[in-house]
Protein backbone atom coordinates (compact mmCIF):
# COMPACT_ATOMS: atom_id res chain seq x y z
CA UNK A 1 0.00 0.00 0.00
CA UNK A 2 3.16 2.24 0.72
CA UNK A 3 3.87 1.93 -2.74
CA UNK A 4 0.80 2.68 -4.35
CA UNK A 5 -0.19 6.53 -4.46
CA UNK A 6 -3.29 7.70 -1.75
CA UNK A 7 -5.74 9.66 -3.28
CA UNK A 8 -4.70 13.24 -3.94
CA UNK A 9 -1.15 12.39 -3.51
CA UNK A 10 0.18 15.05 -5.53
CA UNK A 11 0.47 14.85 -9.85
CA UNK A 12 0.87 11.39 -10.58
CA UNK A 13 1.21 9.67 -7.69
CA UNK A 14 4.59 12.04 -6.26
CA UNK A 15 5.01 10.10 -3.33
CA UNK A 16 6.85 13.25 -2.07
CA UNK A 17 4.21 15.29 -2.84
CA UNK A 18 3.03 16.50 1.31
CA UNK A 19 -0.61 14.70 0.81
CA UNK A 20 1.22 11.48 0.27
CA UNK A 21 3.72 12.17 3.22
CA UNK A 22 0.78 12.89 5.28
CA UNK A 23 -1.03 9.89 4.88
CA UNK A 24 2.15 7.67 5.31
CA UNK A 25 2.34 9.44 8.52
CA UNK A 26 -1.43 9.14 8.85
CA UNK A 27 -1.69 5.29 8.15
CA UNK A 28 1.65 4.57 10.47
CA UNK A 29 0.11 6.31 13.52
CA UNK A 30 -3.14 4.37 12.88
CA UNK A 31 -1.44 1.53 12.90
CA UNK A 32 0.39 2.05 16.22
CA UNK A 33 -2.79 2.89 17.45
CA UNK A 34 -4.59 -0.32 16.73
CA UNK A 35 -1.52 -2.32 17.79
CA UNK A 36 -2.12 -5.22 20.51
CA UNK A 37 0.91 -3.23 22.12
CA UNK A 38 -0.99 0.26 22.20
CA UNK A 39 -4.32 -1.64 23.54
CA UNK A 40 -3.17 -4.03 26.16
CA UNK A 41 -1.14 -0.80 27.45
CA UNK A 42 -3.86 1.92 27.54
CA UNK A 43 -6.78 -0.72 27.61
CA UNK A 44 -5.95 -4.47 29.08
CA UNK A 45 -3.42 -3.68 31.65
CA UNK A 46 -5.53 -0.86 33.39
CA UNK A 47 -8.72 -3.11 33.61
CA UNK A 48 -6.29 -5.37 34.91
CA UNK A 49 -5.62 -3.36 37.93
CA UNK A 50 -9.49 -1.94 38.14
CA UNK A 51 -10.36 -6.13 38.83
CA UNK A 52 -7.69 -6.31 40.83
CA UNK A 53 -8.17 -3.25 43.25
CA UNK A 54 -11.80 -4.31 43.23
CA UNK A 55 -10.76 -7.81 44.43
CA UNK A 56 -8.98 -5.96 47.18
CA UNK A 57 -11.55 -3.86 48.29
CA UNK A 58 -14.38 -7.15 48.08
CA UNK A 59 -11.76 -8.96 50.29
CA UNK A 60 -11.58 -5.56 52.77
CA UNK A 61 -14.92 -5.67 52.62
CA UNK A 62 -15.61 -9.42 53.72
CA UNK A 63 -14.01 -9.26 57.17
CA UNK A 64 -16.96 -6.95 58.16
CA UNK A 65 -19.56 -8.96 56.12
CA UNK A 66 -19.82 -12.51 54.96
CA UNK A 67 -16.97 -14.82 54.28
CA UNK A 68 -19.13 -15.53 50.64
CA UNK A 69 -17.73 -12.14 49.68
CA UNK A 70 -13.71 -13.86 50.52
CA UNK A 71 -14.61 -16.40 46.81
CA UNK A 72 -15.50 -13.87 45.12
CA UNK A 73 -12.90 -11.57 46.37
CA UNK A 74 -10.18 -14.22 45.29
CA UNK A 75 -11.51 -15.06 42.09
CA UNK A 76 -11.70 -11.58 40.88
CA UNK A 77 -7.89 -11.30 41.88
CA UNK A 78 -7.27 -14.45 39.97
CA UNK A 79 -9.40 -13.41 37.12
CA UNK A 80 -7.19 -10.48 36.84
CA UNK A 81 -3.83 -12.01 37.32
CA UNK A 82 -4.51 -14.47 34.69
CA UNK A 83 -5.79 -11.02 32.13
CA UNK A 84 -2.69 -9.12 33.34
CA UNK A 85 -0.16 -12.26 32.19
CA UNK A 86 -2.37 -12.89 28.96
CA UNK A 87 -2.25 -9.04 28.06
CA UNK A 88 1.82 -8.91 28.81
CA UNK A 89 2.28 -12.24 26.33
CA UNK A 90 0.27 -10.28 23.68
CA UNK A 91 1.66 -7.43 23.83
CA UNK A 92 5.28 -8.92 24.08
CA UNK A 93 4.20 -11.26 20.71
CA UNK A 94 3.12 -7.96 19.21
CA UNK A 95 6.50 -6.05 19.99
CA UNK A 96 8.55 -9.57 18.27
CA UNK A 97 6.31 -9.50 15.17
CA UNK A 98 4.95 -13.01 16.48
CA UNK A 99 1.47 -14.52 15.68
CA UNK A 100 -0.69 -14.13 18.88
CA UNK A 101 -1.49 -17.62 20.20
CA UNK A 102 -4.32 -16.78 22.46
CA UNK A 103 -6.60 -13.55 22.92
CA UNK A 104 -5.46 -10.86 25.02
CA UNK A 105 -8.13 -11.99 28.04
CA UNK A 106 -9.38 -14.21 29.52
CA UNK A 107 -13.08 -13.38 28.67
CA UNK A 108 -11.75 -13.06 24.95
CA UNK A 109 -9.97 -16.22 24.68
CA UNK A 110 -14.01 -17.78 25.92
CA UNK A 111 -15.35 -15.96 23.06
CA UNK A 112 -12.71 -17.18 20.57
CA UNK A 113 -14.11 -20.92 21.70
CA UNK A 114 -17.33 -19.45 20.38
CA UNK A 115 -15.90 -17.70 17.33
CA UNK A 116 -17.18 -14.34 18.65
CA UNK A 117 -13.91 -13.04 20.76
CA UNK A 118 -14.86 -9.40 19.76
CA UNK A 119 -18.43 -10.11 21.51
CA UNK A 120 -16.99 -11.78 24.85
CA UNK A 121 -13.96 -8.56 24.62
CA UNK A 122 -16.88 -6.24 24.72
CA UNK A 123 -18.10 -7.88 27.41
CA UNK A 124 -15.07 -7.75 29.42
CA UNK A 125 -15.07 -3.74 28.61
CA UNK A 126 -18.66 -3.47 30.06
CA UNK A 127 -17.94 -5.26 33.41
CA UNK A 128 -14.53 -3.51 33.87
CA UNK A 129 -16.12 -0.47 33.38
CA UNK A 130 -19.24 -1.46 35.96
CA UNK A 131 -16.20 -2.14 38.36
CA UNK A 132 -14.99 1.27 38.28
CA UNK A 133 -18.36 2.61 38.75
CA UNK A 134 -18.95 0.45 41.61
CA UNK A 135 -15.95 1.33 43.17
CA UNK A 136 -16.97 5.22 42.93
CA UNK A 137 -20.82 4.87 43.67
CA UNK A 138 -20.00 2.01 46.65
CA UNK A 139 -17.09 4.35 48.13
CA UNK A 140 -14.67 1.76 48.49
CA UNK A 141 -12.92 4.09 46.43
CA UNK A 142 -11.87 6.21 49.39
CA UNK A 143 -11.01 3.46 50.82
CA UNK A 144 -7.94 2.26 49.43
CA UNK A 145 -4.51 2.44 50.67
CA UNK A 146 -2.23 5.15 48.86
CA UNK A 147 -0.28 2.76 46.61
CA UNK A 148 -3.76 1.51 45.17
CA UNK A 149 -4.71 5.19 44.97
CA UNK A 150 -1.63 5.49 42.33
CA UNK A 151 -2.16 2.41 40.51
CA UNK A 152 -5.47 3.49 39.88
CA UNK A 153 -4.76 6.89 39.17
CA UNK A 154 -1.92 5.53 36.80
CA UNK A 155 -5.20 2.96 34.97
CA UNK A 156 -7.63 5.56 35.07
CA UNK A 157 -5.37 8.04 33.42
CA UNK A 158 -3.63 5.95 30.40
CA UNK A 159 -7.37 4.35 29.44
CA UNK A 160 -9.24 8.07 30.12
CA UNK A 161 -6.55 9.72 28.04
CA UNK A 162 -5.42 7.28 25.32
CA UNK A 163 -9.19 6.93 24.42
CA UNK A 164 -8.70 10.97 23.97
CA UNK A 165 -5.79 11.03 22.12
CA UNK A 166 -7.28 8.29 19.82
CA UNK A 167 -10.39 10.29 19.19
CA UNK A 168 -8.75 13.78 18.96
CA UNK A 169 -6.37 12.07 16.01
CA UNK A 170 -9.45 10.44 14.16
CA UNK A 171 -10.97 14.07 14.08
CA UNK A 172 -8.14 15.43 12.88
CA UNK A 173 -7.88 12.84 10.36
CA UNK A 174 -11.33 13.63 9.13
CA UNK A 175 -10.57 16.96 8.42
């Protein structure tokens, strides 16, 4: 495609010509953007610690109320060491130029069994983000220690402002 001149790319097809520089430039940054690397960074890795934190707080939260909350606690914890490891692998495949073997999580990889990873991805998107809203509407929020405050400050700020940087670029693109 690098060869081939993009529409209004100067008098036939100068790929020096600034339109065709610009959507080199254009396409590359695209790219990086849709790159497992890029995602598991600014997406996977800060749901990661959202389940996580949450698993903290429901295990906090179980020594004044029911030891059912302690299985749940744990397997949220699990659910998001096992996304965390999966989203590294991915991303490290990615950076080596290596076929991914296996989705980027967990809730994925269940929807690749079903040929509809995208669907089950989705999913996981929705109930990370229902995590973060329970941990603002609940309060457990203020409740965390100061190194969780940080590590969720850190997740909350590469998702919130990747997903910005993303959209800002697409509108410039359209212009």
């Amino acid at each position: 495609m690098a060869d081939s001149p993009s529409p209004g790319c100067g008098q036939a097809g100068d790929s020096d010509a600034p339109a065709c520089r610009y959507a080199r430039e254009s396409d590359a940054i695209q790219r990086f953007f849709l790159r497992p690397f890029f995602l598991s960074l600014t997406i996977g890795v800060p749901f990661c610690i959202y389940k996580m934190i949450f698993g903290i707080s429901i295990l906090r939260a179980e020594s004044a109320a029911v030891s059912l909350l302690a299985g749940v606690g744990w397997l949220i914890i699990c659910w998001s060491i096992a996304d965390l490891v999966m989203n590294s692998v991915y991303s490290v495949q990615d950076l080596l130029h290596l076929p991914a073997r296996f989705e980027c999580c967990t809730l994925a990889q269940i929807g690749h069994f079903f040929s509809r990873p995208m669907v089950f991805l989705a999913l996981d998107t929705l109930l990370s983000f229902s995590i973060v809203c329970l941990m603002l509407w609940s309060g457990w929020i203020a409740t965390l220690s100061p190194y969780e405050l940080v590590l969720w400050y850190v997740a909350t700020t590469l998702n919130l402002v990747s997903l910005s940087v993303v959209s800002l670029y697409n509108e410039i693109r359209k212009v």
